[in-house]
N, C-alpha and C. Protein backbone atom coordinates (compact mmCIF):
# COMPACT_ATOMS: atom_id res chain seq x y z
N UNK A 1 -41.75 -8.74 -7.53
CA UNK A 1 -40.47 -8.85 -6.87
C UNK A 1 -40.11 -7.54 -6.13
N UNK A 2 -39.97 -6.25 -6.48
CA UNK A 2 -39.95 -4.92 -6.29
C UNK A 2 -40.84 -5.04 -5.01
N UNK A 3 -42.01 -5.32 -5.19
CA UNK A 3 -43.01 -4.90 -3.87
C UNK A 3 -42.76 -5.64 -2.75
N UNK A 4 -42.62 -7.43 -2.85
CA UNK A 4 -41.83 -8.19 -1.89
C UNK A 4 -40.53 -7.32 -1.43
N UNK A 5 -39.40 -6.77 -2.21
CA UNK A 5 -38.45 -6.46 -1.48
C UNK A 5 -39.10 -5.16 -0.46
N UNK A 6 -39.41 -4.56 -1.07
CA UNK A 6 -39.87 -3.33 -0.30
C UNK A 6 -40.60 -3.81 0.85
N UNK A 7 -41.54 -4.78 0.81
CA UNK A 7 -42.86 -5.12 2.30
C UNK A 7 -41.01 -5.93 3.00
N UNK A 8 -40.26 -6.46 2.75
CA UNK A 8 -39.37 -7.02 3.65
C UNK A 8 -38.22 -5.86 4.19
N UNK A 9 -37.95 -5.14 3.48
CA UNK A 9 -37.24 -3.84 3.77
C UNK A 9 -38.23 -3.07 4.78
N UNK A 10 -39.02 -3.07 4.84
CA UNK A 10 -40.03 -2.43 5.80
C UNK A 10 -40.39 -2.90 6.99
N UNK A 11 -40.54 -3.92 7.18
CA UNK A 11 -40.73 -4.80 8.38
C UNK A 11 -39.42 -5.03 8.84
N UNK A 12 -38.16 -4.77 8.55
CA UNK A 12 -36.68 -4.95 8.96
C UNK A 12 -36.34 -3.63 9.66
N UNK A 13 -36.92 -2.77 8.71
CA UNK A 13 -36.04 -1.41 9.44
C UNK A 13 -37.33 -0.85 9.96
N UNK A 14 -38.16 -1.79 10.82
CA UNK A 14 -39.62 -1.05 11.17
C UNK A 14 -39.96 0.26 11.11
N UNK A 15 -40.73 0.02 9.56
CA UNK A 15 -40.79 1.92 9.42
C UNK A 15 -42.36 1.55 8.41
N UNK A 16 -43.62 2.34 8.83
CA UNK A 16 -44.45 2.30 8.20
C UNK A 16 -45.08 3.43 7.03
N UNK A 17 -43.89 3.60 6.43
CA UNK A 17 -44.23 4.30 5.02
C UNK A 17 -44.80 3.83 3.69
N UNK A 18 -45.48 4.71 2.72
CA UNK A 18 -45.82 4.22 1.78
C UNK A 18 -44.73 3.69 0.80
N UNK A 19 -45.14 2.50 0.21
CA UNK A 19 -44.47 1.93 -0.73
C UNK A 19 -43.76 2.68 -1.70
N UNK A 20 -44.04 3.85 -2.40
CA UNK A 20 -43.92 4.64 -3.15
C UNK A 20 -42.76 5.73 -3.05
N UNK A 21 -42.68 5.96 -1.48
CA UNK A 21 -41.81 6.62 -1.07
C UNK A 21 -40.58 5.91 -0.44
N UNK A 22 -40.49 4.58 -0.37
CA UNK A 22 -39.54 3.70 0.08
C UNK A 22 -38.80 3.34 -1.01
N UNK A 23 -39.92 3.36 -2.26
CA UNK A 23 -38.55 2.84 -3.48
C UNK A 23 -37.52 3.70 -4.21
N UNK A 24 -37.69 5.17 -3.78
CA UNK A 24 -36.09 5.68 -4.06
C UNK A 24 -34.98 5.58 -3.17
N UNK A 25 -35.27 5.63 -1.92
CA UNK A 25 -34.73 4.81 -0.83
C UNK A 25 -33.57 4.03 -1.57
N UNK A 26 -34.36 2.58 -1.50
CA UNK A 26 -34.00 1.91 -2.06
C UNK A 26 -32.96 1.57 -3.25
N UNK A 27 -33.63 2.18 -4.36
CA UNK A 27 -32.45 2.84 -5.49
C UNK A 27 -31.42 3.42 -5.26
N UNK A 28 -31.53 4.77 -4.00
CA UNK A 28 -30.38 4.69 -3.43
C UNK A 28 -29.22 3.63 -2.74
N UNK A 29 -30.03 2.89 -2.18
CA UNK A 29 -28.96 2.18 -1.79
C UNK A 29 -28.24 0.69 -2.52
N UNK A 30 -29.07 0.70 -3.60
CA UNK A 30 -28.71 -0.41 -4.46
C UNK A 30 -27.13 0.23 -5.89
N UNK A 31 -28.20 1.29 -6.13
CA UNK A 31 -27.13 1.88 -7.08
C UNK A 31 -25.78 3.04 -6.77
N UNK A 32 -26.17 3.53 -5.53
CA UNK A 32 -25.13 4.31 -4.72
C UNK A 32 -24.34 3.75 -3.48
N UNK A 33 -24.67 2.45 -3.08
CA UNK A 33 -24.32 1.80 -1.67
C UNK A 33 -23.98 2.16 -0.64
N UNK A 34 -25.34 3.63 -0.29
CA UNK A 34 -24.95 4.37 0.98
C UNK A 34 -25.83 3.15 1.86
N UNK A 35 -25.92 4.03 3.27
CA UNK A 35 -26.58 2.85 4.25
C UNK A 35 -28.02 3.66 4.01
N UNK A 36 -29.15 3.19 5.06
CA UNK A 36 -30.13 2.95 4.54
C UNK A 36 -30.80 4.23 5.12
N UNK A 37 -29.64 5.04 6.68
CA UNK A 37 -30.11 5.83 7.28
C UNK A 37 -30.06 7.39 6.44
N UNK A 38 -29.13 7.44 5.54
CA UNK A 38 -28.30 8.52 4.66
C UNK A 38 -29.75 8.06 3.25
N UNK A 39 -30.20 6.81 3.01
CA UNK A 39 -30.64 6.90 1.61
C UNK A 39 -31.54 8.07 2.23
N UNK A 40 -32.64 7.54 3.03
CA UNK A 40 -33.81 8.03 3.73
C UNK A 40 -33.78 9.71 4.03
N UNK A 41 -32.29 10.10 4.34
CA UNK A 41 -32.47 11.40 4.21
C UNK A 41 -32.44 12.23 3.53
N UNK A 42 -31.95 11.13 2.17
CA UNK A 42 -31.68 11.91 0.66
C UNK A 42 -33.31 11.41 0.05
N UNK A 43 -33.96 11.15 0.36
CA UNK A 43 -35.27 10.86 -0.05
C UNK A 43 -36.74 11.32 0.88
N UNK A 44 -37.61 12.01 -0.37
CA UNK A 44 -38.45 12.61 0.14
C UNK A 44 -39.95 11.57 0.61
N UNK A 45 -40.42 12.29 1.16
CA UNK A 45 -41.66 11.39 2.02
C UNK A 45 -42.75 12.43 2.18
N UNK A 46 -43.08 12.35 1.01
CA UNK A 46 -44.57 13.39 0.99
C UNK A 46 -45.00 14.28 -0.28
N UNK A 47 -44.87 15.65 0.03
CA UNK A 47 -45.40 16.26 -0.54
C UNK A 47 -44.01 17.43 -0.72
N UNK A 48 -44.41 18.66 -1.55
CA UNK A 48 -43.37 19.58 -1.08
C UNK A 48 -42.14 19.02 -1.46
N UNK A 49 -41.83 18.39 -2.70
CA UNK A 49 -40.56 18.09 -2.86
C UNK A 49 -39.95 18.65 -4.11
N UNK A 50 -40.63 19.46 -4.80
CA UNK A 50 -40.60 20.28 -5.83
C UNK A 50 -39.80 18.94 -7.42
N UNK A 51 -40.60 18.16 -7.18
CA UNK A 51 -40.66 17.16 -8.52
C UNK A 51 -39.12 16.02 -8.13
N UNK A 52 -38.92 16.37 -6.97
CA UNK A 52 -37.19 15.61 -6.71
C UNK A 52 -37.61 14.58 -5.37
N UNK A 53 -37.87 13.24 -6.06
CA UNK A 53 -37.82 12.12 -4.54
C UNK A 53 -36.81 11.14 -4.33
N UNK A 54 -35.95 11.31 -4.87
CA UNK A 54 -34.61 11.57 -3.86
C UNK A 54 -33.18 12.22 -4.89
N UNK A 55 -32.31 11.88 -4.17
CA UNK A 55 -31.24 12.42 -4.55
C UNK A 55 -29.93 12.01 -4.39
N UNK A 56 -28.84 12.35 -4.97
CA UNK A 56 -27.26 11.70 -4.42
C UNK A 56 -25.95 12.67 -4.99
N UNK A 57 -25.27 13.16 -4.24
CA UNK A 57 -24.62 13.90 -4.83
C UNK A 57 -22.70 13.02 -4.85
N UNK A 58 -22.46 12.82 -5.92
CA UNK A 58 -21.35 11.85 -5.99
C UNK A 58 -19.86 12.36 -5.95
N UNK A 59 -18.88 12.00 -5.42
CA UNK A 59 -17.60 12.85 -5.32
C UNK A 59 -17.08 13.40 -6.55
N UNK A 60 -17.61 12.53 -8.03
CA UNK A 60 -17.17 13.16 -9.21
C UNK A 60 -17.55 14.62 -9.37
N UNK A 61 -18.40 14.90 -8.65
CA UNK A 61 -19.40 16.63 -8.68
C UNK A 61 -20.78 15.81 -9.70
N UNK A 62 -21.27 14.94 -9.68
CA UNK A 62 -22.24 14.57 -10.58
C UNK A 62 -23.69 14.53 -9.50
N UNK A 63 -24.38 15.35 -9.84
CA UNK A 63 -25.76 15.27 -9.05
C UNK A 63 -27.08 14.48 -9.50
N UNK A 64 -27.36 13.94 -8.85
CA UNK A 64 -28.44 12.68 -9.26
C UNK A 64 -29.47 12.98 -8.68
N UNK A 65 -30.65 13.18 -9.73
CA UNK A 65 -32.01 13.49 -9.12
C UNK A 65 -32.83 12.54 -9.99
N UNK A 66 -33.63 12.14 -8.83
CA UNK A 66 -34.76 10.95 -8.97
C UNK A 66 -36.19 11.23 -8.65
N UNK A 67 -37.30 10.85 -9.98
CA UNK A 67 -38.45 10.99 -9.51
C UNK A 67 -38.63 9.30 -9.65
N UNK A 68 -39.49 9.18 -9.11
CA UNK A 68 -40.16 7.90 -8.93
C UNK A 68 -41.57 7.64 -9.32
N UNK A 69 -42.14 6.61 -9.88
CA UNK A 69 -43.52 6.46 -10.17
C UNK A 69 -43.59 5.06 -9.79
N UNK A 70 -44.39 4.86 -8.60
CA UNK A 70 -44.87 3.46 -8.21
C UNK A 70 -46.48 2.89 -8.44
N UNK A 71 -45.96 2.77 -10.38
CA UNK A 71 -47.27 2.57 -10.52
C UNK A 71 -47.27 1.83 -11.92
N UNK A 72 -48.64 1.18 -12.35
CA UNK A 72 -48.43 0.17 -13.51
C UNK A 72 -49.07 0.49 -14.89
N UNK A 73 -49.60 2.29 -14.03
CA UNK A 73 -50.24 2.77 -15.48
C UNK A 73 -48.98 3.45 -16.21
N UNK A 74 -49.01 3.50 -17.41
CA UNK A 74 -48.00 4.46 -18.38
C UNK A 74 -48.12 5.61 -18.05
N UNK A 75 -49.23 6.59 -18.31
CA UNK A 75 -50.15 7.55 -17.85
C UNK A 75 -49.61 8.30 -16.70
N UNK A 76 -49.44 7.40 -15.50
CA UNK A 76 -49.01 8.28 -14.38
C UNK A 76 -47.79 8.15 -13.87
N UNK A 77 -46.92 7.29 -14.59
CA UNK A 77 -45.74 7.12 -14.53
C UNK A 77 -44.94 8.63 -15.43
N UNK A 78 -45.75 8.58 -16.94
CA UNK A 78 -45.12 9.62 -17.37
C UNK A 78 -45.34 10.92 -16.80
N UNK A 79 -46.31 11.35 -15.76
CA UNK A 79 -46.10 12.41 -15.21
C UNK A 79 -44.80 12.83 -14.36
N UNK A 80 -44.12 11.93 -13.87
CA UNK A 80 -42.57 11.92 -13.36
C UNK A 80 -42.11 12.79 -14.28
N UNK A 81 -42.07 12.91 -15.59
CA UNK A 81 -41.28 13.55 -16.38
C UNK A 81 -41.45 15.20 -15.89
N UNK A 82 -42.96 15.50 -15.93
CA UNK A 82 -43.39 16.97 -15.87
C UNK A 82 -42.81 17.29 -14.24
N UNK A 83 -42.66 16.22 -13.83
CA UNK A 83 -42.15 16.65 -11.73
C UNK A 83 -40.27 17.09 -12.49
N UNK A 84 -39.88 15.90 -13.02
CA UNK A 84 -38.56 15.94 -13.55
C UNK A 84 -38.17 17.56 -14.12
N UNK A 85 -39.06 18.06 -14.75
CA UNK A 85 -39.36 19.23 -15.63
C UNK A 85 -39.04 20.30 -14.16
N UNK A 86 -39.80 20.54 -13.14
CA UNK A 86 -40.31 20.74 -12.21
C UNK A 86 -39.08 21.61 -11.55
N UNK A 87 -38.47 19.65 -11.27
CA UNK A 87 -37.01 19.84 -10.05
C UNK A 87 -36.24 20.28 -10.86
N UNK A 88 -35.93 21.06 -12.27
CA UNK A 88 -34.89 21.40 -12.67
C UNK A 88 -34.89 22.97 -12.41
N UNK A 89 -36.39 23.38 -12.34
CA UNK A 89 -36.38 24.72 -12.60
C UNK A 89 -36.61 25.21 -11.06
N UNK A 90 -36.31 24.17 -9.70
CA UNK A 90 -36.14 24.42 -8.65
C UNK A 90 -34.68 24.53 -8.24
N UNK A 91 -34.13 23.46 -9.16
CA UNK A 91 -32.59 23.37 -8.75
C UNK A 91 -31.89 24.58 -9.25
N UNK A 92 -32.55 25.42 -10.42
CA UNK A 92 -31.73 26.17 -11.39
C UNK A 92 -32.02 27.35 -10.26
N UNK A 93 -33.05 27.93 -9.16
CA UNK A 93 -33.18 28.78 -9.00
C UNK A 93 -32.55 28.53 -7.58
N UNK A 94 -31.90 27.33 -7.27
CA UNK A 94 -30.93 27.22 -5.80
C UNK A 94 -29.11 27.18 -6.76
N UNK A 95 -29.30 26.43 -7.06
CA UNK A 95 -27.68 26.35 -7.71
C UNK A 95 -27.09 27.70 -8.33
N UNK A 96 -27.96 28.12 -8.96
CA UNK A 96 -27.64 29.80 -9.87
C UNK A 96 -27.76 30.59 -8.84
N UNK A 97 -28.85 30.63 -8.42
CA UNK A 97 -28.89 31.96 -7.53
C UNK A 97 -28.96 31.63 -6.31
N UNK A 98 -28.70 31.25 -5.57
CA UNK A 98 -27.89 30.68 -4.08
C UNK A 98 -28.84 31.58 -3.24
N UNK A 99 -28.65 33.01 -3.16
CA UNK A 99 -29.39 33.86 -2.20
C UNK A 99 -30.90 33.92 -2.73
N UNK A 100 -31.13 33.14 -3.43
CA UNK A 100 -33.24 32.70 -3.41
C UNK A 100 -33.58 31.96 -2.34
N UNK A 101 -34.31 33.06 -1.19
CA UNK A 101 -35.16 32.72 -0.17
C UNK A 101 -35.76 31.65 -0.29
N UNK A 102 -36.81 31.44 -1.43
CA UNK A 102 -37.77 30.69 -1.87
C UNK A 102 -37.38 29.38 -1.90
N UNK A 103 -36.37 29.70 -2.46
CA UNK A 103 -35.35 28.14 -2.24
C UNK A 103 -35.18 27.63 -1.22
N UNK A 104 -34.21 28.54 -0.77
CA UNK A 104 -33.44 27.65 0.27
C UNK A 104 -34.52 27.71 1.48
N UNK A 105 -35.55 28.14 2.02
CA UNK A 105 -36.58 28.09 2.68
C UNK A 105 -37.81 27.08 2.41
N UNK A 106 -37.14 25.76 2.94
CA UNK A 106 -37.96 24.47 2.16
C UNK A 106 -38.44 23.73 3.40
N UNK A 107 -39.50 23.56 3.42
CA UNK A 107 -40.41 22.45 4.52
C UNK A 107 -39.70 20.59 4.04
N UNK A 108 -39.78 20.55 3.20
CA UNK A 108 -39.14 18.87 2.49
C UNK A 108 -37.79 18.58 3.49
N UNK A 109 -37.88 17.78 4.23
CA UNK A 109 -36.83 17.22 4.90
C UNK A 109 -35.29 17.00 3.70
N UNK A 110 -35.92 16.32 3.01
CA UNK A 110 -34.97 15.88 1.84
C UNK A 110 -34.48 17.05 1.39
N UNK A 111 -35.31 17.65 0.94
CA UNK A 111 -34.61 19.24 0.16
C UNK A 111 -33.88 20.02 0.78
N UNK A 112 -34.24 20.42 2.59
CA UNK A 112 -33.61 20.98 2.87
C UNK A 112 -31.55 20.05 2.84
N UNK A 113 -31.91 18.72 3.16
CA UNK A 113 -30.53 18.22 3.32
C UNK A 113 -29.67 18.50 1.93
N UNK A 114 -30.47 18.35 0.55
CA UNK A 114 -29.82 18.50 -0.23
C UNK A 114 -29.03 19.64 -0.48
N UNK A 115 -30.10 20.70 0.04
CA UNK A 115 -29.29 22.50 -0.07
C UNK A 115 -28.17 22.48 0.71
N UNK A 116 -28.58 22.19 2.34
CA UNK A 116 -27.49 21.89 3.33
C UNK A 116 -26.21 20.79 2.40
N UNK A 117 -25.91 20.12 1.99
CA UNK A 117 -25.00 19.10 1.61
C UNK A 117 -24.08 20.03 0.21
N UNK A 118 -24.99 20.92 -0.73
CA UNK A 118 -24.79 21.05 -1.69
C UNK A 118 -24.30 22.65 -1.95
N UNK A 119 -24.66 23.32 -0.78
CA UNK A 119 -24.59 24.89 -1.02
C UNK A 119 -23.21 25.23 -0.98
N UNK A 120 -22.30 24.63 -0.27
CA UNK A 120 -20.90 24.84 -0.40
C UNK A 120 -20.10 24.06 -1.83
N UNK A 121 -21.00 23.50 -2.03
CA UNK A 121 -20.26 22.44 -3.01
C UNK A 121 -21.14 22.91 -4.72
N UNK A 122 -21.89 23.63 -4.25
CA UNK A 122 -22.49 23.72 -5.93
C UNK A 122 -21.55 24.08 -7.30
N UNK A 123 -20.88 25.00 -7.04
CA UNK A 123 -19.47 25.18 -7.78
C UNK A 123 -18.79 24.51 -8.45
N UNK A 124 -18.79 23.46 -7.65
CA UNK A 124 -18.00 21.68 -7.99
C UNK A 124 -18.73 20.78 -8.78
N UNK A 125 -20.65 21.22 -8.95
CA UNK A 125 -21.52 20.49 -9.31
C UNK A 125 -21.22 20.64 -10.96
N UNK A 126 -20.88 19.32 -11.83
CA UNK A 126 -20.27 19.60 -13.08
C UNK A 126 -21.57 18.99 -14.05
N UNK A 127 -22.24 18.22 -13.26
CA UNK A 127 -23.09 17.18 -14.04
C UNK A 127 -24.53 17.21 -12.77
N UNK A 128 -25.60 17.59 -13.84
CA UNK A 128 -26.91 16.75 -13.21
C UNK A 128 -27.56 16.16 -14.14
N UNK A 129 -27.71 14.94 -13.56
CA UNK A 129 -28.61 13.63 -14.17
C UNK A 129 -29.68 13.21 -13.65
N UNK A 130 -31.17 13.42 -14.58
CA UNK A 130 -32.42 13.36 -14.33
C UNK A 130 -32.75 11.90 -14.49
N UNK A 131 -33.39 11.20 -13.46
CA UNK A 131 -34.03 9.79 -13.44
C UNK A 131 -34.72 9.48 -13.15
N UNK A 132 -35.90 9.04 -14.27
CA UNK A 132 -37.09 8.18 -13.72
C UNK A 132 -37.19 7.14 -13.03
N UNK A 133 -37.54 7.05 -12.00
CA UNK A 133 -37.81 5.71 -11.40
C UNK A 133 -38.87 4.77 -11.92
N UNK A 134 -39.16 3.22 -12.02
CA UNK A 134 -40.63 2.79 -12.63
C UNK A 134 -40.56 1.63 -12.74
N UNK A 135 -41.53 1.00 -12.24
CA UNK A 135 -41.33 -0.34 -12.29
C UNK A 135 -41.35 -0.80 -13.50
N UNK A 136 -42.25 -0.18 -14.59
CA UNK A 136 -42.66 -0.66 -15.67
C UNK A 136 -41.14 -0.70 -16.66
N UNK A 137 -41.20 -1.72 -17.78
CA UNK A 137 -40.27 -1.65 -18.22
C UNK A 137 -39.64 -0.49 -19.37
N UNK A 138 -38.58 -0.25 -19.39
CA UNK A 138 -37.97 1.23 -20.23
C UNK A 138 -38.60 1.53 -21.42
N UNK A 139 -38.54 0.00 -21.95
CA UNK A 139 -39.00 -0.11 -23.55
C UNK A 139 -40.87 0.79 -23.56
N UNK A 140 -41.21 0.44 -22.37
CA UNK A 140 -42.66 1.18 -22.65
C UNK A 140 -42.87 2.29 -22.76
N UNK A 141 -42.09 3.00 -21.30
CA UNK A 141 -41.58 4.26 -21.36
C UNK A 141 -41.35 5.19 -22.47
N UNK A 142 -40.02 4.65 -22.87
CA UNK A 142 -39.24 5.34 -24.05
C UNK A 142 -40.21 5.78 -25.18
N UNK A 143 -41.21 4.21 -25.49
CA UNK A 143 -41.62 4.43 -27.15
C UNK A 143 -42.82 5.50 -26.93
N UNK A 144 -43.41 5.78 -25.82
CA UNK A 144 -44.66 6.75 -25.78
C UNK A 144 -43.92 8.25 -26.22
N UNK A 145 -45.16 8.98 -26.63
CA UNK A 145 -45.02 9.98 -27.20
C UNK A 145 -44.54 11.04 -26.35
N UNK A 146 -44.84 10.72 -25.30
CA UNK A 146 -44.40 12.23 -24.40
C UNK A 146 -42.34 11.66 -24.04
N UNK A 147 -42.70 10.72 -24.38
CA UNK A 147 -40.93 10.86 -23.82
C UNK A 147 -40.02 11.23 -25.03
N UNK A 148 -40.38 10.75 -25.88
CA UNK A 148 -39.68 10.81 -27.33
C UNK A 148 -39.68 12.56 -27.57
N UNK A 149 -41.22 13.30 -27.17
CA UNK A 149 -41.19 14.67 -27.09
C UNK A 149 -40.03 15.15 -25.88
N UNK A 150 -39.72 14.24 -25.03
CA UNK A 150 -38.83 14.74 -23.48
C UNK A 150 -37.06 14.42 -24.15
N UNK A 151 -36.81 13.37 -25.31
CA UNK A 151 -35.79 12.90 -25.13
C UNK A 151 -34.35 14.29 -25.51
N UNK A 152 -34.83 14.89 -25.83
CA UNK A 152 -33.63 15.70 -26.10
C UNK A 152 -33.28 16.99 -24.40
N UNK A 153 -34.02 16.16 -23.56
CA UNK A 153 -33.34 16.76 -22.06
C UNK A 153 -32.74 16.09 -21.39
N UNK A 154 -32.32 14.83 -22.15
CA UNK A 154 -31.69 14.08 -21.28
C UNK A 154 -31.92 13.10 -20.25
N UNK A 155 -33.19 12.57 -20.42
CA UNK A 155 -33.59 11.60 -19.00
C UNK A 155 -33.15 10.34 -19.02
N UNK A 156 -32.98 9.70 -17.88
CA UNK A 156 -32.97 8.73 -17.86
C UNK A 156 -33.87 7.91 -17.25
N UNK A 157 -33.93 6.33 -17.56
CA UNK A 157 -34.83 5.18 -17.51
C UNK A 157 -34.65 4.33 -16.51
């Protein structure tokens, strides 16, 4: 069902990207109900995204970061977690320390919008919430060993 929506979402907004990178897109716009041009720019398409494929920053000050795994092994789904791991210790070195070059000097389309959207507003940022994306269901997720080792950071399913 997931892959049908996506091959019809794709042929609508004629855009020939990988599947993989269309379904946070997506999530964006299902669970945040921006339009489809705003999900796309809060979502990354490649490489260089420092463990974050997409993002949403909500008027409560609550920041939403999403990895995604478009895939049916357990195995490489749970590597999302270690990207998850990743984008925190990218975000900690833009949000805390604001004047890190390293940071804010980002090739990622997505990343740079997020810094741009967020650098005036980090202050206000009260809450970040880490989310796996996955087709597979939670229950599989959850009971493996590496998440149960992850659960006291807070992720979500």
């Amino acid at each position: 069902m997931l892959f049908r929506s996506l091959k019809n979402i794709k042929a609508r907004e004629g855009i020939d990207i990988p599947y993989e990178d269309l379904a946070p897109a997506v999530h964006l716009l299902n669970q945040h109900r921006i339009d489809f041009s705003s999900a796309m720019d809060q979502s990354s398409l490649g490489a260089n995204d420092n463990g974050i494929d997409a993002w949403y920053l909500a008027l409560d000050g609550k920041l939403y970061i999403y990895q995604s795994k478009f895939s049916t092994k357990i195995s490489t789904v749970l590597k999302g977690l270690n990207d998850l791991e990743r984008a925190t210790k990218w975000l900690e070195s833009f949000l805390c320390e604001p004047s890190n070059e390293e940071a804010i000097q980002i090739k990622n389309k997505s990343l740079r919008n997020l810094v741009k959207n967020t650098y005036e507003k980090r202050l206000e940022i009260n809450e970040v919430e880490l989310c796996l994306l996955s087709s597979l269901p939670s229950d599989d997720i959850k009971s493996s060993k590496k998440w149960v080792e992850s659960a006291n950071l807070g992720w979500f399913v």
